[in-house]
Protein backbone atom coordinates (compact mmCIF):
# COMPACT_ATOMS: atom_id res chain seq x y z
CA UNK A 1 27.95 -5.64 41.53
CA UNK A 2 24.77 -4.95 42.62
CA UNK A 3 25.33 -1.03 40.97
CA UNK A 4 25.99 -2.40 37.66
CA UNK A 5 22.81 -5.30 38.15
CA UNK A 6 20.81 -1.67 38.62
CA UNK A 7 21.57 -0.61 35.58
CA UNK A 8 21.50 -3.23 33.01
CA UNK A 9 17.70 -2.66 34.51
CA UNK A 10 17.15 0.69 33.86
CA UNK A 11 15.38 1.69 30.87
CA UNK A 12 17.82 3.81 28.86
CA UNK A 13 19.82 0.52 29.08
CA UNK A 14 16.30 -1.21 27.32
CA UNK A 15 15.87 1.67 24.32
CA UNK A 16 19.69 1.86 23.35
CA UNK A 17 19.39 -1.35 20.76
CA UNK A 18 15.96 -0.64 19.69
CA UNK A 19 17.55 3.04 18.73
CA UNK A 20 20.60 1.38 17.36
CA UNK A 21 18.42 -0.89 15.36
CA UNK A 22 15.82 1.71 14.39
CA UNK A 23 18.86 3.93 13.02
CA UNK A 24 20.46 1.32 11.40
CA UNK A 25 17.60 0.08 9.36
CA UNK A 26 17.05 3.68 7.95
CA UNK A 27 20.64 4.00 7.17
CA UNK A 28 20.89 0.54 5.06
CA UNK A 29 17.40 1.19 3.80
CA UNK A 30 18.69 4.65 2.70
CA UNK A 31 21.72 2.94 1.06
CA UNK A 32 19.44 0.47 -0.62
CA UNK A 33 17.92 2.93 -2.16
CA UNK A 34 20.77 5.01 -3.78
CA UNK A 35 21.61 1.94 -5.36
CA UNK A 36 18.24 1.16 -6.85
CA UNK A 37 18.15 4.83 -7.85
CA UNK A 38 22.51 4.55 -9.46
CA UNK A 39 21.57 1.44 -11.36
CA UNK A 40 18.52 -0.07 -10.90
CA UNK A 41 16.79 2.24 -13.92
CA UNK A 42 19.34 2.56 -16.52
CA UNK A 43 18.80 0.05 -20.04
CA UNK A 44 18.88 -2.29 -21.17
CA UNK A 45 15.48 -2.53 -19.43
CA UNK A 46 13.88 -6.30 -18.30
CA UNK A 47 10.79 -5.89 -20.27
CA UNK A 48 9.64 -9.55 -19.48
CA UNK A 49 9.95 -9.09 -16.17
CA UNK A 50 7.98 -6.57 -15.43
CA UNK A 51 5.15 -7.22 -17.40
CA UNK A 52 5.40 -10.20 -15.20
CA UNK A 53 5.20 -8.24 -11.92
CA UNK A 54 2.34 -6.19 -13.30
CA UNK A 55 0.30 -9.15 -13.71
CA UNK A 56 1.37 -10.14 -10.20
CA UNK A 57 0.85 -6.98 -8.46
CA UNK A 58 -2.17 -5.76 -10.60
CA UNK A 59 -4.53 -9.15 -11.70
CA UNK A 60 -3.49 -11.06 -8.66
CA UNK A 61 -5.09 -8.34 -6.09
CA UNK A 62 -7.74 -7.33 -8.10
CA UNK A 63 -10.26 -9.71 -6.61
CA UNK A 64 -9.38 -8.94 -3.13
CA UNK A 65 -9.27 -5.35 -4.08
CA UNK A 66 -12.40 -5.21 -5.43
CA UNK A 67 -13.97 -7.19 -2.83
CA UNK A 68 -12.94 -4.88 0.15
CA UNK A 69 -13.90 -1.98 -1.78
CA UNK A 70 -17.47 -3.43 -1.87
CA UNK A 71 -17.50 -4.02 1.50
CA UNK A 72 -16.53 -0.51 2.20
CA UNK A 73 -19.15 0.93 0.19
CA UNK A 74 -21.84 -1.23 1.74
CA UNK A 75 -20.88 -0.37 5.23
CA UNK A 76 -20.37 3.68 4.52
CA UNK A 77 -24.09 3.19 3.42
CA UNK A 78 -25.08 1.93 6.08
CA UNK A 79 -23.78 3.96 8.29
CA UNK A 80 -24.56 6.94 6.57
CA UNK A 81 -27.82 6.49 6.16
CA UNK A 82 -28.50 6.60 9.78
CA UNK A 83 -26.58 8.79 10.63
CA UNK A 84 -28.38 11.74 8.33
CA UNK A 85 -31.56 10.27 9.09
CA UNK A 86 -30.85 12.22 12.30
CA UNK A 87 -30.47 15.41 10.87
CA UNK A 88 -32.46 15.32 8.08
CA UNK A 89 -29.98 15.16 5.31
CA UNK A 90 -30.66 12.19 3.55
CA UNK A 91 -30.32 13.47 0.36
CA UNK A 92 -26.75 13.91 0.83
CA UNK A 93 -26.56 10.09 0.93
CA UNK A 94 -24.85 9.48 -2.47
CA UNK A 95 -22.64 12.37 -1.90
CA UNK A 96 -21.43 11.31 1.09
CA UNK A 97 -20.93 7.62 0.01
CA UNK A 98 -19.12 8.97 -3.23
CA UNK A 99 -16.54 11.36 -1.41
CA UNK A 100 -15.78 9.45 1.03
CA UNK A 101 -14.77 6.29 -1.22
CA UNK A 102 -13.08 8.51 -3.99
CA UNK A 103 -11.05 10.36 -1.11
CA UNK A 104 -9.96 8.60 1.49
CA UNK A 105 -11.35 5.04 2.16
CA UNK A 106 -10.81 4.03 -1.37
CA UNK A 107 -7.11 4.83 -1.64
CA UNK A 108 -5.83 3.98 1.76
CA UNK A 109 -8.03 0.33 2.10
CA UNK A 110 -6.47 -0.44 -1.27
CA UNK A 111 -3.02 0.15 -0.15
CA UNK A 112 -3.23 -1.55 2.84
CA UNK A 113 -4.74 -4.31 1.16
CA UNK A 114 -2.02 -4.86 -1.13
CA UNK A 115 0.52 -4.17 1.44
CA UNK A 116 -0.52 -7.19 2.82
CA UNK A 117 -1.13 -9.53 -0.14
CA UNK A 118 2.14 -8.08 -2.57
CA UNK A 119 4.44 -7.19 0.08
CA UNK A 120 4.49 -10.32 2.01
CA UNK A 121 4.97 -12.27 -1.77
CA UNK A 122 7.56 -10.23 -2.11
CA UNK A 123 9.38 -10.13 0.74
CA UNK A 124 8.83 -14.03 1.17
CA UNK A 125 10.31 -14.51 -2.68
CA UNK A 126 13.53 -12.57 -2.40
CA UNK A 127 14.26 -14.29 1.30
CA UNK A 128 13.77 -17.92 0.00
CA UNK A 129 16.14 -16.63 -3.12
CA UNK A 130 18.58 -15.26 -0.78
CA UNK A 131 18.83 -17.77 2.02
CA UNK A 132 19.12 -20.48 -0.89
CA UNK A 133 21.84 -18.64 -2.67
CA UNK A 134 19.45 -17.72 -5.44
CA UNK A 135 20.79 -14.17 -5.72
CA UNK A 136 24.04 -15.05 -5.26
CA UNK A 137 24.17 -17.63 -8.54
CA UNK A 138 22.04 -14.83 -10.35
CA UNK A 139 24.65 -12.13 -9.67
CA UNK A 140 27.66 -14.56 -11.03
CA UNK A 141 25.84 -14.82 -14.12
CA UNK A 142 26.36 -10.92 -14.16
CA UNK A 143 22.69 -10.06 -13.93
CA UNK A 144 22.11 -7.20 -12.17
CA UNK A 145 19.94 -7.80 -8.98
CA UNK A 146 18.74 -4.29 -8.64
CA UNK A 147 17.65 -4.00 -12.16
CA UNK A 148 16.21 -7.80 -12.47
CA UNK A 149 14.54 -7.96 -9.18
CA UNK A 150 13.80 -4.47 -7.56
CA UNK A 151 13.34 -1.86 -10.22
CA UNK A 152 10.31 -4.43 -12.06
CA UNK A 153 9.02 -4.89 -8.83
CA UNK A 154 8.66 -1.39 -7.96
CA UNK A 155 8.03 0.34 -10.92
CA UNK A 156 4.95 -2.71 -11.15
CA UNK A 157 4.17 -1.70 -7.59
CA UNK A 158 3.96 2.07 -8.13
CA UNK A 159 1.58 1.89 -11.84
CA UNK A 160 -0.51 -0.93 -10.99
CA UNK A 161 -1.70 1.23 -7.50
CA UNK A 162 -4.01 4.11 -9.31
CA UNK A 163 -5.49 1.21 -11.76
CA UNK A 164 -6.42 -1.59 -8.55
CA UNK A 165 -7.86 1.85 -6.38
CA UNK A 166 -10.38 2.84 -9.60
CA UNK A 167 -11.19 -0.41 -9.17
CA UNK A 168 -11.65 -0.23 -5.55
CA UNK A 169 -13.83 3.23 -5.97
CA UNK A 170 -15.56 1.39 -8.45
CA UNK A 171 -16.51 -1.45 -6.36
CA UNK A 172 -17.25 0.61 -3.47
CA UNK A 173 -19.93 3.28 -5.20
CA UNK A 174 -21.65 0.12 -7.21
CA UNK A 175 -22.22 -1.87 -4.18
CA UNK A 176 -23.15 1.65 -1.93
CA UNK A 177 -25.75 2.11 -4.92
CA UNK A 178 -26.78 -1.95 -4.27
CA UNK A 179 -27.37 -1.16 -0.31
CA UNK A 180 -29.17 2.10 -0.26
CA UNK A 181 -31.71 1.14 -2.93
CA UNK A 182 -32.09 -2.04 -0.52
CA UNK A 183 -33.99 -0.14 2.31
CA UNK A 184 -34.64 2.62 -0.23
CA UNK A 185 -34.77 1.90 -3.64
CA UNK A 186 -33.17 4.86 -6.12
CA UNK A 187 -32.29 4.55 -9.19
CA UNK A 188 -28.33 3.69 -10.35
CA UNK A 189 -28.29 6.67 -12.55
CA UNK A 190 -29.93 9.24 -9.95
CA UNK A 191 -27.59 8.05 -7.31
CA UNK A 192 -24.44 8.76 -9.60
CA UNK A 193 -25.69 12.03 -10.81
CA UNK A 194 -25.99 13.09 -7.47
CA UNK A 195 -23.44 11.83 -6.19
CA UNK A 196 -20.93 12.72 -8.56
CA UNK A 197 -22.79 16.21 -8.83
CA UNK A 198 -20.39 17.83 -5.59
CA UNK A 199 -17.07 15.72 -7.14
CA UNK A 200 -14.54 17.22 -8.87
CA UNK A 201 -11.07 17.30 -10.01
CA UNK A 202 -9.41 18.10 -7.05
CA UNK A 203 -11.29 15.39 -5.30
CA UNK A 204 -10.42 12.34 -7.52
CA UNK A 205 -7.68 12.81 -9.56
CA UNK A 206 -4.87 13.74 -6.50
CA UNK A 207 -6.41 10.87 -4.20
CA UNK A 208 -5.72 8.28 -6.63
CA UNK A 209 -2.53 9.43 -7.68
CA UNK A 210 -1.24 9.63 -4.23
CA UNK A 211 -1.77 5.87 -4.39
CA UNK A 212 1.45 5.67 -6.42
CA UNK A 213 3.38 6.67 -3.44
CA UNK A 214 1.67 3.53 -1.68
CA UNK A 215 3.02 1.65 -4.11
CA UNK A 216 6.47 2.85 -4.25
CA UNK A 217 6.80 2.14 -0.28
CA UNK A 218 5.55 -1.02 -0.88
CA UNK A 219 7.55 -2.74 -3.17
CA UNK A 220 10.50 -0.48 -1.54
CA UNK A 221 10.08 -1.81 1.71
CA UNK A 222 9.45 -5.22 0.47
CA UNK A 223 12.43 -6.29 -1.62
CA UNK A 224 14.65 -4.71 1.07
CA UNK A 225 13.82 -6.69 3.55
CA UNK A 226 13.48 -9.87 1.22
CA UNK A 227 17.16 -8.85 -0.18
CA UNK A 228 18.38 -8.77 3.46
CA UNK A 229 16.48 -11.93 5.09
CA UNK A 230 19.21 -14.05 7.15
CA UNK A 231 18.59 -17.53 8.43
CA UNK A 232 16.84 -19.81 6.71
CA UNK A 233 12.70 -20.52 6.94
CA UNK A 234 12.96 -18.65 10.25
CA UNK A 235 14.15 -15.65 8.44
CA UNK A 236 12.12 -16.23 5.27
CA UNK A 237 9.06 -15.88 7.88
CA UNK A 238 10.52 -12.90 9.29
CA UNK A 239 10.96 -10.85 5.88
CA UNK A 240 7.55 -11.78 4.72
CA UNK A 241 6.14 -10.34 8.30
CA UNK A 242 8.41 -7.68 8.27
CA UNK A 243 7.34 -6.30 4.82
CA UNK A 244 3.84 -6.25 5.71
CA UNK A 245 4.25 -4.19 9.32
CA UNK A 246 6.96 -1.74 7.87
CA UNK A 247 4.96 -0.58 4.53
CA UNK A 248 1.61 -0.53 6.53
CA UNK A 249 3.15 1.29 9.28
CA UNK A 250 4.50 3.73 6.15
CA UNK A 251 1.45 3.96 3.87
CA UNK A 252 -0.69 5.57 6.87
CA UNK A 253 2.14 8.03 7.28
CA UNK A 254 2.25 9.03 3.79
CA UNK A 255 -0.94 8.93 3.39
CA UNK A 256 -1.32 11.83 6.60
CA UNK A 257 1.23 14.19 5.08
CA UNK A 258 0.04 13.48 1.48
CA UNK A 259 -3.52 14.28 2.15
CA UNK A 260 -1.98 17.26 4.03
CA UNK A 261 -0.11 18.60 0.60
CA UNK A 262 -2.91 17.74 -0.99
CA UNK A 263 -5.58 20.17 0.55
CA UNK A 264 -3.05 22.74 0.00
CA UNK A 265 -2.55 22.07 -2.90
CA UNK A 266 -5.60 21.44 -4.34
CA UNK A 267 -8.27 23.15 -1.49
């Protein structure tokens, strides 16, 4: 007795489920998937719908996005500034400000951002249509749920990504303009020309389209775990939560091997 009380405490006893769990969730996920991929995209297409989900995903977040992308370009000036005041490179101050937006801060803030806003909607919309039989009436009217509900969502998810980080970038150089010419005044069209002067196309256009993948995890990760919410408000407050951790824990993946392919790609 007191053998077997030993080792229900022993950790290998502990990491078993959470394995279990952890491989089962890839395997339905991966399942999930194939489906979307089998019949999700085929016509007749629900046109409605997702210009619905694009005004969701895209004119619903734009505020937010374009907020923290100001923020981020007032605080990488800022920062910045001081920190080339020490070596004497403050002329590098709009390039600096520029590349880092347009490369790194820009894309990833923007997908985390909506990560949290979009896939907690969604995830929180499919669970309260699932645990109130919502899908289940819409299937016996022989809609399909993979076309009606995922693929718009998605496909929004993945265009409307590139368009809300420009708009980020945007944001972020306008307002890094706004606080350098604060405690130094330049002028808007100096501080672009310089700082634009280093960028090219290997710089912007591979950054922002990496965003797409951000956008395909989210509104993956979301309706699967709205699709497969369980019990009630309880689980409707799970999905929603879920959603959120899952795609943020997955965007900063990505976003390490993508910018990994990209500078071989594109050095």
């Amino acid at each position: 007795m007191a053998s077997s009380r030993l080792l229900c405490l022993c950790p290998a006893s502990w990491s078993t489920p959470i394995l279990v769990r952890f491989f089962e969730w890839f395997g339905d996920f991966g399942r999930f998937c194939g489906r979307l991929a089998r019949t999700g995209f085929a016509p007749p297409y629900e046109r409605e719908e997702f210009v619905h989900q694009l005004s969701e995903v895209g004119a619903r977040s734009l505020l937010l996005v374009g907020l923290a992308g100001a923020a981020t370009g007032v605080v990488f000036s800022l920062e910045a500034r001081d920190s080339l005041l020490r070596f004497g490179a403050k002329p590098l101050l709009p390039t600096i400000i520029v590349l880092s937006i347009l490369k790194e801060s820009g894309p990833i803030i923007t997908g985390l951002i909506v990560s949290g806003r979009v896939g907690a909607s969604i995830g929180a919309e499919l669970a309260a249509m699932k645990v109130t039989e919502q899908l289940d009436a819409i299937e016996a009217s022989a809609v399909d749920l993979y076309k009606y509900l995922v693929a718009t969502r998605v496909l929004a998810c993945v265009l409307m990504l590139p368009l809300l980080t420009v708009a980020a970038d945007f944001c972020g150089v306008v307002m890094g303009w706004v606080a350098t010419t604060l405690t130094d005044p330049i002028p808007l069209r100096l501080f672009v020309n310089s700082g634009f002067a280093r960028v090219g196309f290997n710089d912007l256009l591979p950054a922002t389209l990496k965003t797409a993948v951000f956008g395909l995890i989210i509104g993956l990760v979301a309706c699967f775990e709205g699709m497969r919410a369980r019990g009630g408000t309880a689980g409707v407050e799970r999905a929603a939560a879920s959603s959120v951790v899952y795609a943020s824990i997955f965007i900063i993946l990505a976003d390490v091997v993508l910018v990994r392919i990209i500078l071989v790609f594109f050095p």
